[in-house]
N, C-alpha and C. Protein backbone atom coordinates (compact mmCIF):
# COMPACT_ATOMS: atom_id res chain seq x y z
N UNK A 1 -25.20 -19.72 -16.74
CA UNK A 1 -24.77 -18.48 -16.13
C UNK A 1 -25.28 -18.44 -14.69
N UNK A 2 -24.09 -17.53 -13.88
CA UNK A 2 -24.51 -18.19 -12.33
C UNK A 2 -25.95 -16.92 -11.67
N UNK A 3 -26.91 -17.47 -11.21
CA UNK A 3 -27.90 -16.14 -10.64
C UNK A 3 -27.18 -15.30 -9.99
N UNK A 4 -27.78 -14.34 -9.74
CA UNK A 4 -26.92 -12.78 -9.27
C UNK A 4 -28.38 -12.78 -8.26
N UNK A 5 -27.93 -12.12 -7.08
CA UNK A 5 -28.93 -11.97 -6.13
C UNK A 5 -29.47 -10.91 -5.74
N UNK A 6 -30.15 -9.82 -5.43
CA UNK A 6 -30.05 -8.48 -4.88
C UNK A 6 -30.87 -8.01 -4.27
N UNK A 7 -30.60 -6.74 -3.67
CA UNK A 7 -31.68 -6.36 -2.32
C UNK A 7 -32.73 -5.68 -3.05
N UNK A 8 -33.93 -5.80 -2.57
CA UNK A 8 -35.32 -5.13 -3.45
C UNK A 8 -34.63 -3.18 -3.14
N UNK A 9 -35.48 -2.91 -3.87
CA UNK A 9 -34.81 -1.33 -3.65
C UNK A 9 -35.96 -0.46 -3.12
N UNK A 10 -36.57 -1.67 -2.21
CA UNK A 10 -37.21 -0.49 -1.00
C UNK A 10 -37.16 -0.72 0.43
N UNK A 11 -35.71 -1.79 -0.22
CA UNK A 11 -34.83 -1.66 1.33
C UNK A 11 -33.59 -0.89 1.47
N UNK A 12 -33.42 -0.32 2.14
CA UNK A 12 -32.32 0.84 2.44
C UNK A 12 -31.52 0.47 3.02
N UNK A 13 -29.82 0.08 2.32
CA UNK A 13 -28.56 -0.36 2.74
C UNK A 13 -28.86 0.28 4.50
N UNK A 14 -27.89 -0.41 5.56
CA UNK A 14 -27.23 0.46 6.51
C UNK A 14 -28.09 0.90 7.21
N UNK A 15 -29.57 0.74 7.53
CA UNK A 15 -30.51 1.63 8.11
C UNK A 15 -30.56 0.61 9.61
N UNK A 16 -30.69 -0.25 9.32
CA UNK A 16 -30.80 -1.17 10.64
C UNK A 16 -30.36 -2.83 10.65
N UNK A 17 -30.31 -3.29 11.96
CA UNK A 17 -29.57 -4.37 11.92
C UNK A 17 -30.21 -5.67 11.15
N UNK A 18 -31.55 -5.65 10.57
CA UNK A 18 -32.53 -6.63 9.95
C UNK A 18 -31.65 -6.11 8.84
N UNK A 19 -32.01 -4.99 8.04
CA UNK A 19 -31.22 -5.36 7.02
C UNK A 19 -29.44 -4.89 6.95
N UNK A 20 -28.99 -4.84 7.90
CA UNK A 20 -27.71 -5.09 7.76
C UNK A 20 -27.34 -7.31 7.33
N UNK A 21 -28.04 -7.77 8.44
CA UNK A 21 -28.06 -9.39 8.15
C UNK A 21 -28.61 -9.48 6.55
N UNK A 22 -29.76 -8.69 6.52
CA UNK A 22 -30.00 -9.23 5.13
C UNK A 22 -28.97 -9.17 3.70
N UNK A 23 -28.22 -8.35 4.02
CA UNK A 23 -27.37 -8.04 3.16
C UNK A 23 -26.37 -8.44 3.54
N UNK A 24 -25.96 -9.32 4.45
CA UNK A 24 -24.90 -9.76 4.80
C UNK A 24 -25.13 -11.04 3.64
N UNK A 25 -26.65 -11.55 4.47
CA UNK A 25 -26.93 -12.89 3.72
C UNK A 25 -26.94 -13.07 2.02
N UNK A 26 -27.41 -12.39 1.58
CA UNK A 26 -27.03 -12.14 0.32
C UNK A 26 -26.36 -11.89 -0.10
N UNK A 27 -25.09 -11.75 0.37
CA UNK A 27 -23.65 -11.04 0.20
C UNK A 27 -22.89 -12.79 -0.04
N UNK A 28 -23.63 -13.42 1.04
CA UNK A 28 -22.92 -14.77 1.40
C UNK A 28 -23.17 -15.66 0.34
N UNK A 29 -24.74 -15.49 -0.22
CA UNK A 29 -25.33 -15.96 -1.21
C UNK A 29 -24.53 -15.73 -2.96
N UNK A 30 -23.93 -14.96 -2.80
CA UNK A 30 -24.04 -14.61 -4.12
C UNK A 30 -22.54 -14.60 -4.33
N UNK A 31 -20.98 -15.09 -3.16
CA UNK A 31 -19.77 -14.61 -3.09
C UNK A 31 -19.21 -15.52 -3.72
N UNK A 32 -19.51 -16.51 -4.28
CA UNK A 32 -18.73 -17.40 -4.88
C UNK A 32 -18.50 -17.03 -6.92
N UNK A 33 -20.23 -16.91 -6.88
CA UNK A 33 -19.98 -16.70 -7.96
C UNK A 33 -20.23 -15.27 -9.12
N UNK A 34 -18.89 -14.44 -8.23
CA UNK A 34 -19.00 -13.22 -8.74
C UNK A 34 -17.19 -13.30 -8.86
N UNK A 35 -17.21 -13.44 -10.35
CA UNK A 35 -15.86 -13.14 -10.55
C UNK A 35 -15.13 -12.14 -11.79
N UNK A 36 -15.95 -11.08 -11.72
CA UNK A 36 -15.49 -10.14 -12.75
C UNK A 36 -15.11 -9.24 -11.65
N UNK A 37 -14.38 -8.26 -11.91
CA UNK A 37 -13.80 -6.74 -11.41
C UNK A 37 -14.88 -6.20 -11.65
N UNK A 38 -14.93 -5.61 -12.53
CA UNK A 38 -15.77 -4.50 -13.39
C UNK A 38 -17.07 -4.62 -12.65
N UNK A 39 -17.84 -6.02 -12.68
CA UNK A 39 -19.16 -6.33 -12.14
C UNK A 39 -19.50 -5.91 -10.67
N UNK A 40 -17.81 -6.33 -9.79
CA UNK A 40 -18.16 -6.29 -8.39
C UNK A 40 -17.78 -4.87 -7.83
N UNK A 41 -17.35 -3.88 -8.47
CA UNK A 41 -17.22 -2.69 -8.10
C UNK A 41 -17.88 -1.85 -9.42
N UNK A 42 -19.15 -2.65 -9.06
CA UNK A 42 -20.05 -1.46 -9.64
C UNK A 42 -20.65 -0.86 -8.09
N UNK A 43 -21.83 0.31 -8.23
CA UNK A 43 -22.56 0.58 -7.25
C UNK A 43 -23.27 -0.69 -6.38
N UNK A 44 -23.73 -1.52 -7.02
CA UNK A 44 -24.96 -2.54 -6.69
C UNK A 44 -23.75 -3.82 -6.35
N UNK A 45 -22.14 -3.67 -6.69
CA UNK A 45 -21.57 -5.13 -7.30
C UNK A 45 -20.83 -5.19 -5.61
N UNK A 46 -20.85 -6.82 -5.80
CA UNK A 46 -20.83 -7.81 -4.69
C UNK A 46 -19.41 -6.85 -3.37
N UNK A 47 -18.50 -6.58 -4.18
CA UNK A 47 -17.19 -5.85 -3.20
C UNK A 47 -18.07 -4.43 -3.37
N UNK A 48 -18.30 -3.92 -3.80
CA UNK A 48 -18.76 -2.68 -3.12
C UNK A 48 -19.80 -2.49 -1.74
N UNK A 49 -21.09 -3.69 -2.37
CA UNK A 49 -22.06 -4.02 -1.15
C UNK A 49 -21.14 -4.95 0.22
N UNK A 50 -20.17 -5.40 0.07
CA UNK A 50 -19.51 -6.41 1.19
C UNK A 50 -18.75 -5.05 1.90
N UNK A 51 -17.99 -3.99 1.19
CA UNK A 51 -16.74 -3.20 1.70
C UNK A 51 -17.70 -1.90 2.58
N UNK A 52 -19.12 -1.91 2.03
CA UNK A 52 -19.71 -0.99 2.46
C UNK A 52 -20.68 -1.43 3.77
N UNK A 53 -20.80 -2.57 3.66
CA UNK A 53 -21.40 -3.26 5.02
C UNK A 53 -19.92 -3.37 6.19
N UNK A 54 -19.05 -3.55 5.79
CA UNK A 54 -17.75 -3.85 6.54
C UNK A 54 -17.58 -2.80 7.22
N UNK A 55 -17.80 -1.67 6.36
CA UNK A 55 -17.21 0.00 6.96
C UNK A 55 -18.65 0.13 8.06
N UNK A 56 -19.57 -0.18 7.85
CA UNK A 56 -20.86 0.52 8.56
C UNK A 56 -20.14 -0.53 9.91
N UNK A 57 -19.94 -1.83 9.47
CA UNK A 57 -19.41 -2.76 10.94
C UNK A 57 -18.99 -2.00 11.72
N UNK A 58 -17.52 -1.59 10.72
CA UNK A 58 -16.51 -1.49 11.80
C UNK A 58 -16.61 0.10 12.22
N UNK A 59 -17.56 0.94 11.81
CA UNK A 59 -17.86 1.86 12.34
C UNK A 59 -18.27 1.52 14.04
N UNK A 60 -19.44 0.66 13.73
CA UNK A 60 -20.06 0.32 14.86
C UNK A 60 -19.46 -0.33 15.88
N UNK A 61 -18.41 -0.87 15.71
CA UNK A 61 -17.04 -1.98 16.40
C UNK A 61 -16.83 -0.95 17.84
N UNK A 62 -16.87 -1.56 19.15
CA UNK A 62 -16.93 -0.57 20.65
C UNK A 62 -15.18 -0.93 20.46
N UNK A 63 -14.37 -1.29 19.93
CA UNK A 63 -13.06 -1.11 19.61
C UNK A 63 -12.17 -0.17 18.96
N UNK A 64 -11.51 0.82 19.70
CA UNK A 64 -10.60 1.75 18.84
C UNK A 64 -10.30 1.39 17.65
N UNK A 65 -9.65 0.32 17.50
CA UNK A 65 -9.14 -0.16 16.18
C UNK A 65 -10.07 -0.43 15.16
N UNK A 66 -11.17 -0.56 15.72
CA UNK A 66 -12.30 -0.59 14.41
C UNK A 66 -12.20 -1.93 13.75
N UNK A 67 -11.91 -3.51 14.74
CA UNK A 67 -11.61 -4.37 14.39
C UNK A 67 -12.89 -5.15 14.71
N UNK A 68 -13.54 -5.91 13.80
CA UNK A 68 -15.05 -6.18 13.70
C UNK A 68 -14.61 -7.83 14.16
N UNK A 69 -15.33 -8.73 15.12
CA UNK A 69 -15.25 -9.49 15.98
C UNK A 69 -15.74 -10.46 15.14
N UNK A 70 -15.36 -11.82 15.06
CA UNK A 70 -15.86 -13.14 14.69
C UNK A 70 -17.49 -13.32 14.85
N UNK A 71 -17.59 -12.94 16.33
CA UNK A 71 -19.34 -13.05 16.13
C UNK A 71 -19.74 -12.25 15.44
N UNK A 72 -19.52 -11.32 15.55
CA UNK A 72 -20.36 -10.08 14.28
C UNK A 72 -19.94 -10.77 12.74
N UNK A 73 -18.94 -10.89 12.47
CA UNK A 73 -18.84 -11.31 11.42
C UNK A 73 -20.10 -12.20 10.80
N UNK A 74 -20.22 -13.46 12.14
CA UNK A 74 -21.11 -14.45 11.83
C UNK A 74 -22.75 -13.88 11.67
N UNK A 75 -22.80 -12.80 12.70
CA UNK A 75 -24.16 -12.26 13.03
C UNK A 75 -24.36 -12.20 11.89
N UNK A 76 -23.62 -11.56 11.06
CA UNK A 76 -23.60 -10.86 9.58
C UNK A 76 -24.25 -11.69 8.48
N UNK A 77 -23.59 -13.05 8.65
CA UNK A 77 -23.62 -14.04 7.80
C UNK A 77 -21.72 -13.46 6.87
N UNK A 78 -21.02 -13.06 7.19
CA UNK A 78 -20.02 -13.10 6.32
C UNK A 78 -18.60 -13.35 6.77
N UNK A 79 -19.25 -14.58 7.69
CA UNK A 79 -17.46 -14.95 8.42
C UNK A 79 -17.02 -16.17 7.49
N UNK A 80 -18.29 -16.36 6.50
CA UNK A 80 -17.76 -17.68 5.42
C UNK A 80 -17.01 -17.03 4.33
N UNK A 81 -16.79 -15.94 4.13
CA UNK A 81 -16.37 -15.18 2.89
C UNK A 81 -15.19 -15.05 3.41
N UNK A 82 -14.08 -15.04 2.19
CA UNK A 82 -12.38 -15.27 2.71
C UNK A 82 -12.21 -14.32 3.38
N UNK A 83 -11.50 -14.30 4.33
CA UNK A 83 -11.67 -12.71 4.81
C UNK A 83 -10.62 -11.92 4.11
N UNK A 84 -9.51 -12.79 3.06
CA UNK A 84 -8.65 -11.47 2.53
C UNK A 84 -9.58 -10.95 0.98
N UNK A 85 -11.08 -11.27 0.58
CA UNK A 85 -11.45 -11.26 0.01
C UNK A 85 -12.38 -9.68 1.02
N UNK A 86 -12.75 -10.05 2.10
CA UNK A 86 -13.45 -9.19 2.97
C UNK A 86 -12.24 -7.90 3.23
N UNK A 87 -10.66 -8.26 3.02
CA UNK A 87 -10.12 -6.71 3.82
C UNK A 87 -10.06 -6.26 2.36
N UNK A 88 -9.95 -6.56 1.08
CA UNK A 88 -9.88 -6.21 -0.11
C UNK A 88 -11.21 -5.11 -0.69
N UNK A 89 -12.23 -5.85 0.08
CA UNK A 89 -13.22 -5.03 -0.29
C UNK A 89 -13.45 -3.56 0.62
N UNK A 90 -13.12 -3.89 1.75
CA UNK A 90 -13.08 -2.82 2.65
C UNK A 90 -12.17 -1.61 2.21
N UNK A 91 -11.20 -1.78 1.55
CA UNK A 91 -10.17 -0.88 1.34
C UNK A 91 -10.50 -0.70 0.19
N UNK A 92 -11.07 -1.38 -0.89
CA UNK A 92 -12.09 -0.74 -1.96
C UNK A 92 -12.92 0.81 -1.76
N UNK A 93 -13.73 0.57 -0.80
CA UNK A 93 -14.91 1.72 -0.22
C UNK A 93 -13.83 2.13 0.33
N UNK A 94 -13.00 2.02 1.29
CA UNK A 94 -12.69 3.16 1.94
C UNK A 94 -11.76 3.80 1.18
N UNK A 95 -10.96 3.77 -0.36
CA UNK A 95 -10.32 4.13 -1.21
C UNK A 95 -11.19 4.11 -2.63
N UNK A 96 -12.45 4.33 -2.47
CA UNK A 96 -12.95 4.09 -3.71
C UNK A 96 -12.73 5.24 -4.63
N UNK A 97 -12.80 6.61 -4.46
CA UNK A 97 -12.62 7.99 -5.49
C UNK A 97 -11.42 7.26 -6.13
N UNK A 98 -9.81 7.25 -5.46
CA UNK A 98 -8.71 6.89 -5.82
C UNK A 98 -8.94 5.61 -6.59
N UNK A 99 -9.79 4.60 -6.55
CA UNK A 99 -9.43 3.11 -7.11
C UNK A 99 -10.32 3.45 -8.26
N UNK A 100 -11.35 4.41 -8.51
CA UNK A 100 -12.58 4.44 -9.77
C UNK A 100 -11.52 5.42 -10.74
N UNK A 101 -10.83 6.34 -9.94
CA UNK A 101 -9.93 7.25 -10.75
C UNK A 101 -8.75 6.46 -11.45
N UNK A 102 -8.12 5.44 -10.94
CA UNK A 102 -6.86 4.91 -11.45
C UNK A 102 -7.55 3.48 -12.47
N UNK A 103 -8.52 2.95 -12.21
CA UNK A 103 -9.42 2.00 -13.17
C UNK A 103 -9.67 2.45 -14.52
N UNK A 104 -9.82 4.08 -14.30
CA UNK A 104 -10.60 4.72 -15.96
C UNK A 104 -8.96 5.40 -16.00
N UNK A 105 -8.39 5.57 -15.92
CA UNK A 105 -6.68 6.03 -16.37
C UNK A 105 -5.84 5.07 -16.32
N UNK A 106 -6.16 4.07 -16.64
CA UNK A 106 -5.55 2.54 -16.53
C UNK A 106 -6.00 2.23 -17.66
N UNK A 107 -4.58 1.69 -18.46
CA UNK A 107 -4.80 0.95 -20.11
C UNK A 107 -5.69 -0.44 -20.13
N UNK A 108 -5.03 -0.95 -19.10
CA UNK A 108 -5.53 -2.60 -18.72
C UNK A 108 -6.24 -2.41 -18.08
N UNK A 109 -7.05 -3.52 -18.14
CA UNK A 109 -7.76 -3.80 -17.38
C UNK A 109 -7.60 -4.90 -16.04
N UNK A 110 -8.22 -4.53 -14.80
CA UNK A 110 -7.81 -5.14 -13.80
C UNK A 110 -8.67 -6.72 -13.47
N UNK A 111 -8.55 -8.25 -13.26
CA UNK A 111 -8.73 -9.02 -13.03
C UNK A 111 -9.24 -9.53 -11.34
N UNK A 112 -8.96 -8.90 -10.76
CA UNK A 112 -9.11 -8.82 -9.26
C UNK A 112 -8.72 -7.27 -8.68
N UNK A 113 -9.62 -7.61 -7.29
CA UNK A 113 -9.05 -6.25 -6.29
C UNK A 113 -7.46 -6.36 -6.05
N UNK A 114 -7.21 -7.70 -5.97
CA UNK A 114 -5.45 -7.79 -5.47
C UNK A 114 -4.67 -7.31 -6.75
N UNK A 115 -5.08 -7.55 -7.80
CA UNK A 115 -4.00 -6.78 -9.02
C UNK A 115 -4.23 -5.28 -8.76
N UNK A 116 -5.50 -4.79 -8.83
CA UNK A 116 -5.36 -3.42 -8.51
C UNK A 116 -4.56 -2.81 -7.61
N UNK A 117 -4.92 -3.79 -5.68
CA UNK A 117 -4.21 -2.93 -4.87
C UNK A 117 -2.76 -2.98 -5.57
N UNK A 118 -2.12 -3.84 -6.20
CA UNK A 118 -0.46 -3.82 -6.29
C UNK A 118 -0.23 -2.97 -7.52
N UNK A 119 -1.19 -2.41 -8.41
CA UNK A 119 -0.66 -1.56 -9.21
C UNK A 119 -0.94 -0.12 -8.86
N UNK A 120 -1.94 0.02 -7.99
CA UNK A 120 -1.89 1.52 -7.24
C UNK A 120 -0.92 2.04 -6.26
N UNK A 121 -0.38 0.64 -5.53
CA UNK A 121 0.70 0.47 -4.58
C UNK A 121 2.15 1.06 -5.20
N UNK A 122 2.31 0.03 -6.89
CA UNK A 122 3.70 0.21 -7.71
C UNK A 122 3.28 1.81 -8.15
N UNK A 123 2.21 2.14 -8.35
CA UNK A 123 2.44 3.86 -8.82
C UNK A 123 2.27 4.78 -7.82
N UNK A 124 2.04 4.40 -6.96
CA UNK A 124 2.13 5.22 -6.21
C UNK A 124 3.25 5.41 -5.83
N UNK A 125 4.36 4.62 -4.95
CA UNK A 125 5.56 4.10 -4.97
C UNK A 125 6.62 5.17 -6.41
N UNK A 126 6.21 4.98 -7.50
CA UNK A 126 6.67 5.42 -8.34
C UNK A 126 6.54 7.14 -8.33
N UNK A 127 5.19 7.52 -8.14
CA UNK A 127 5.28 8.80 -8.21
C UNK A 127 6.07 9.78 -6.87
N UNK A 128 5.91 8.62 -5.77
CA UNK A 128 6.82 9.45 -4.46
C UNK A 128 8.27 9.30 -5.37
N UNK A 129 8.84 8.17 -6.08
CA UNK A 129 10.21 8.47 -6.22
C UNK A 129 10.27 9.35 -7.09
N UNK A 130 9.99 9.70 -7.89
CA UNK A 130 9.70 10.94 -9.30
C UNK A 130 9.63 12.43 -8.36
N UNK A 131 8.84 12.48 -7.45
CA UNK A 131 8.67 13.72 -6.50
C UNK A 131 9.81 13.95 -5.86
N UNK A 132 10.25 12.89 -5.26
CA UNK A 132 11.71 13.31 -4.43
C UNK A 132 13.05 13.45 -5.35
N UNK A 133 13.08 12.83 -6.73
CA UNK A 133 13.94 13.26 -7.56
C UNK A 133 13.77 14.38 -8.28
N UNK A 134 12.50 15.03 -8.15
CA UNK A 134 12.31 16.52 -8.42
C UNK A 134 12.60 17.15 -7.61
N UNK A 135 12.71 16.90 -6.29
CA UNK A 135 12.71 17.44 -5.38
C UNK A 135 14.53 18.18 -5.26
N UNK A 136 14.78 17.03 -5.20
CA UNK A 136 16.44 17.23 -5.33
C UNK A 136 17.08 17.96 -6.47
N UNK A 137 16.21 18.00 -7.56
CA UNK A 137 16.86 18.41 -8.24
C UNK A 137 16.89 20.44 -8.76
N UNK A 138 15.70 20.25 -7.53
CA UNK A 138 15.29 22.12 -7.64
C UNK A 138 16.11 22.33 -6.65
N UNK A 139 17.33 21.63 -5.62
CA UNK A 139 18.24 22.25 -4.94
C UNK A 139 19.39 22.60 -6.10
N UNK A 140 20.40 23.60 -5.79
CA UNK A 140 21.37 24.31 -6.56
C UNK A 140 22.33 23.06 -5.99
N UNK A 141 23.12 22.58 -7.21
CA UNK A 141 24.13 21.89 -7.52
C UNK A 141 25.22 22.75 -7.47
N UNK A 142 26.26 22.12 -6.88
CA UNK A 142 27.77 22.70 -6.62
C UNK A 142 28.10 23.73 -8.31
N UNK A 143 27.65 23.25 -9.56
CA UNK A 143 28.06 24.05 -9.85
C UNK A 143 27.76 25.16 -10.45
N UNK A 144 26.08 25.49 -9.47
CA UNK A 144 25.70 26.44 -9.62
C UNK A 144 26.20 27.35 -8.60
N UNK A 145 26.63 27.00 -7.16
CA UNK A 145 26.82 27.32 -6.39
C UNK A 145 27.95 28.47 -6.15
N UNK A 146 28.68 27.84 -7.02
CA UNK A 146 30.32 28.39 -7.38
C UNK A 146 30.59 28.17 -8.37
N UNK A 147 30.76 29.05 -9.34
CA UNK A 147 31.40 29.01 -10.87
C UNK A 147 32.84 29.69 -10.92
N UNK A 148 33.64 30.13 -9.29
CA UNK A 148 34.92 30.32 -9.77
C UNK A 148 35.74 28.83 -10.32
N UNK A 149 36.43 29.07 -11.28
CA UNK A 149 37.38 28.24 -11.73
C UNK A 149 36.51 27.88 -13.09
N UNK A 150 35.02 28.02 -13.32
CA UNK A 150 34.83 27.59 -14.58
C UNK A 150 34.83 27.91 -15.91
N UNK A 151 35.62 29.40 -15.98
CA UNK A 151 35.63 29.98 -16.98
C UNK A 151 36.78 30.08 -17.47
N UNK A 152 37.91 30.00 -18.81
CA UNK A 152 39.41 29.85 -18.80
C UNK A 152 39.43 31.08 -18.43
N UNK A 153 39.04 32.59 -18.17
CA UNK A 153 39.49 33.82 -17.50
C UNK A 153 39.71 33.59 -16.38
N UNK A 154 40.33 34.83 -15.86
CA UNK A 154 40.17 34.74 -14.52
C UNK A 154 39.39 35.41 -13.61
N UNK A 155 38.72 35.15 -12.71
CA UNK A 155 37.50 35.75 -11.88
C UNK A 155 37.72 36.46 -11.22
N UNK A 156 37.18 37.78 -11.81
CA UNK A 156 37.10 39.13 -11.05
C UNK A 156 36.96 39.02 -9.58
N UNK A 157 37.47 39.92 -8.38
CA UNK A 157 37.35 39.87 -7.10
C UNK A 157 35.91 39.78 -6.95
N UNK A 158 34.90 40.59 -7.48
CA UNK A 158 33.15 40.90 -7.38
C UNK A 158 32.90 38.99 -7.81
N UNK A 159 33.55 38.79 -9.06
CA UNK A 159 33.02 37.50 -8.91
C UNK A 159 33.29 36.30 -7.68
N UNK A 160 34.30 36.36 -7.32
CA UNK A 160 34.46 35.67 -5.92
C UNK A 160 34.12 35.60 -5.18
N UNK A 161 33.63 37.09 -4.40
CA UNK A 161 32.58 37.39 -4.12
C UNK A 161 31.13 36.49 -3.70
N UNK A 162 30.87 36.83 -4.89
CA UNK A 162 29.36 36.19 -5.71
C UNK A 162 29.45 34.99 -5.51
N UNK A 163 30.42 34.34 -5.29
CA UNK A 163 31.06 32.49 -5.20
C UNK A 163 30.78 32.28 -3.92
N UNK A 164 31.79 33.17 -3.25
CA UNK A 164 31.45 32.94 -1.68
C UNK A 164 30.10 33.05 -0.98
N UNK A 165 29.15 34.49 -1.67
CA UNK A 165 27.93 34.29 -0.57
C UNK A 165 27.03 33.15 -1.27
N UNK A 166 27.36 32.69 -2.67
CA UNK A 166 26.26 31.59 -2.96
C UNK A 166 26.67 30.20 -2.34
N UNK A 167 27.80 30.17 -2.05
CA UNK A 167 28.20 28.73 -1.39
C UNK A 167 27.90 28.90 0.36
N UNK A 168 28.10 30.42 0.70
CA UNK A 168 27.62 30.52 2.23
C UNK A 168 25.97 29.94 2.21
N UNK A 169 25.26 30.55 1.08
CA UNK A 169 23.80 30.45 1.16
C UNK A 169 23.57 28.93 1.19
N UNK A 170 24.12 28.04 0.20
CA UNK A 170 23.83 26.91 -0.11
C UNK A 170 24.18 26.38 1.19
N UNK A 171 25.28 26.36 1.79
CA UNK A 171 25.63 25.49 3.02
C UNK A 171 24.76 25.90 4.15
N UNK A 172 24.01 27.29 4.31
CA UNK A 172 23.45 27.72 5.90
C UNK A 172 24.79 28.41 6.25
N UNK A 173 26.35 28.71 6.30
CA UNK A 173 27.11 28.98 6.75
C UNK A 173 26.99 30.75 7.10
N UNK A 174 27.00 31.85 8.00
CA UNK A 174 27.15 32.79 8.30
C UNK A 174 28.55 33.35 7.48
N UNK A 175 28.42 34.27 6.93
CA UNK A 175 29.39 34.80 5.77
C UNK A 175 30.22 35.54 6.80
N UNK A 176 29.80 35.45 8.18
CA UNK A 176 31.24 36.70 9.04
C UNK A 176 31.77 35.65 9.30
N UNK A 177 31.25 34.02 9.82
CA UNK A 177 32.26 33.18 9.93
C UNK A 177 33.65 33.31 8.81
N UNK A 178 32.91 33.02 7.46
CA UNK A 178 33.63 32.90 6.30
C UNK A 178 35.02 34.06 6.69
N UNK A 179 34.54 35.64 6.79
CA UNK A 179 35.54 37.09 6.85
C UNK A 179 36.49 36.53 7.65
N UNK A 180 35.71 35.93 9.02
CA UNK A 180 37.08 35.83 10.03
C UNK A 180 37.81 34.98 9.56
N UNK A 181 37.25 33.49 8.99
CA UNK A 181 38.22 32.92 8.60
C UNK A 181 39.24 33.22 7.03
N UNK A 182 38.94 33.91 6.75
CA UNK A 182 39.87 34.31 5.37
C UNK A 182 40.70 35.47 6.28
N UNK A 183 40.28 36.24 7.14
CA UNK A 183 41.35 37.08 8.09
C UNK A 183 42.36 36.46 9.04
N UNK A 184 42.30 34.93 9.34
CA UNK A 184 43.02 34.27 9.84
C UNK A 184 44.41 33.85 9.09
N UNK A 185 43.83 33.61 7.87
CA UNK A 185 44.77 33.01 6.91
C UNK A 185 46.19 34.05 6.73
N UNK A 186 47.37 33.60 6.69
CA UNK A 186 48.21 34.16 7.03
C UNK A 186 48.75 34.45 5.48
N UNK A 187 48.52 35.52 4.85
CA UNK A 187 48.84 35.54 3.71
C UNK A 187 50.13 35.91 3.30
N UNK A 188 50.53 36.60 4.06
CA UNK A 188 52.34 37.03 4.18
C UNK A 188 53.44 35.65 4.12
N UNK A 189 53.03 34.82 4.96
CA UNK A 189 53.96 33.91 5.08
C UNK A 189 53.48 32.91 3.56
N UNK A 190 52.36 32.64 3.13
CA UNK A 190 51.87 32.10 2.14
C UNK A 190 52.88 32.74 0.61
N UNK A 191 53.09 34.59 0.87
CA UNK A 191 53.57 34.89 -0.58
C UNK A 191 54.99 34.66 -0.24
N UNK A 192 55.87 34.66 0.70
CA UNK A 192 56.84 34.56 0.94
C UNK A 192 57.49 33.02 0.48
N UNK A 193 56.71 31.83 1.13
CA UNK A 193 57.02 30.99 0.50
C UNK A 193 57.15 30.62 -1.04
N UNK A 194 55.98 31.28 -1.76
CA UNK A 194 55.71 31.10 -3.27
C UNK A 194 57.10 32.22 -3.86
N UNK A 195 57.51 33.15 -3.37
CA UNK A 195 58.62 33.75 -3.73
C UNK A 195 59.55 32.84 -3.48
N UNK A 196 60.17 31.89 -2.63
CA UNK A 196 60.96 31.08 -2.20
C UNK A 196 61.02 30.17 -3.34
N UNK A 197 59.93 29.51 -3.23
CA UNK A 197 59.83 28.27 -4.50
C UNK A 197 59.98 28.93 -6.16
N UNK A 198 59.82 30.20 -6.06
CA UNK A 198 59.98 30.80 -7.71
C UNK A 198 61.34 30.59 -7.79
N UNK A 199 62.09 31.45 -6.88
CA UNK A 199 63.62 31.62 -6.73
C UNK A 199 64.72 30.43 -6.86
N UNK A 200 63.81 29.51 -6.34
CA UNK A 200 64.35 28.07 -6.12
C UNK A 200 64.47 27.61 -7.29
């Protein structure tokens, strides 16, 4: 079984740059052979101590982007550690509430940080599409909008009405637009023809 390495505990993560190296170095010491999930995102476990030295870095980084430099890396002792093993852990700590919450509401169990990020990624993904198909679906559908024609009766003037301002509402349309345009409509010449075609 491979040794496990760790900081005495009357040294204090993050306090200064002696033991920032020291915990780099032991970080370096111990990165090969730590290959459980569970183990390395414990409090004390190898990606939690690497993601939490990374964040104090790139806190400290004189770069907007918070992009931690090759020499620092090395200062560190952790420019030998993969570095997609190093952005994995970083986004661990800086997502840790969310990644400890979806770990214990998770049937399976996870094998690496990279299976995790892609199954928090696929549900997450999943729950925006579930939201926006709820979303759509608390808008009023055409045939809530207007129910003339859906009944074999025929629809009272009040119900037409009721047709028109719910389809004005649904569209944004101004209902005096609607008046003028039904006052445009030339209804005389409309019954005249339908008398024409009866006769015919």
């Amino acid at each position: 079984m491979a040794k496990s390495v760790s900081i005495s505990k009357s040294t204090k993560e993050g306090t200064s740059l002696d033991t920032l190296v020291k915990e780099g170095k032991a970080l370096y010491s111990i990165w090969r052979q730590t290959n459980s999930l569970k183990d390395s995102t414990k409090a004390k476990g190898f990606d939690t101590r690497l993601g939490k030295l990374l964040q104090e870095l790139k806190a400290q980084s004189p770069l907007d982007s918070g992009q931690i430099s090759r020499q620092t890396l090395a200062t560190y002792h952790v420019d030998k550690i993969d570095r997609r093993r190093r952005a994995e852990a970083l986004w661990f700590v800086e997502n840790e509430t969310e990644c400890r919450d979806f770990m214990k509401s998770s049937k399976k169990g996870f094998t690496s940080l990279s299976a995790l990020q892609k199954a928090m990624a696929k549900a997450s993904k999943e729950a925006k599409a579930n939201s926006e198909a709820e979303a759509t679906t608390e808008q009023p559908s055409k045939e809530e909008v207007s129910d003339v024609g859906q009944s074999k009766s025929k629809p009272s003037k009040d119900d037409i009405v009721q047709s028109i301002i719910k389809a004005c509402q649904y569209s944004g349309i101004d209902l005096l637009d609607i008046a003028e345009a039904l006052m445009e409509i030339d209804t005389v010449s409309e019954a005249e023809e339908a008398e024409t075609k009866v006769a015919a």
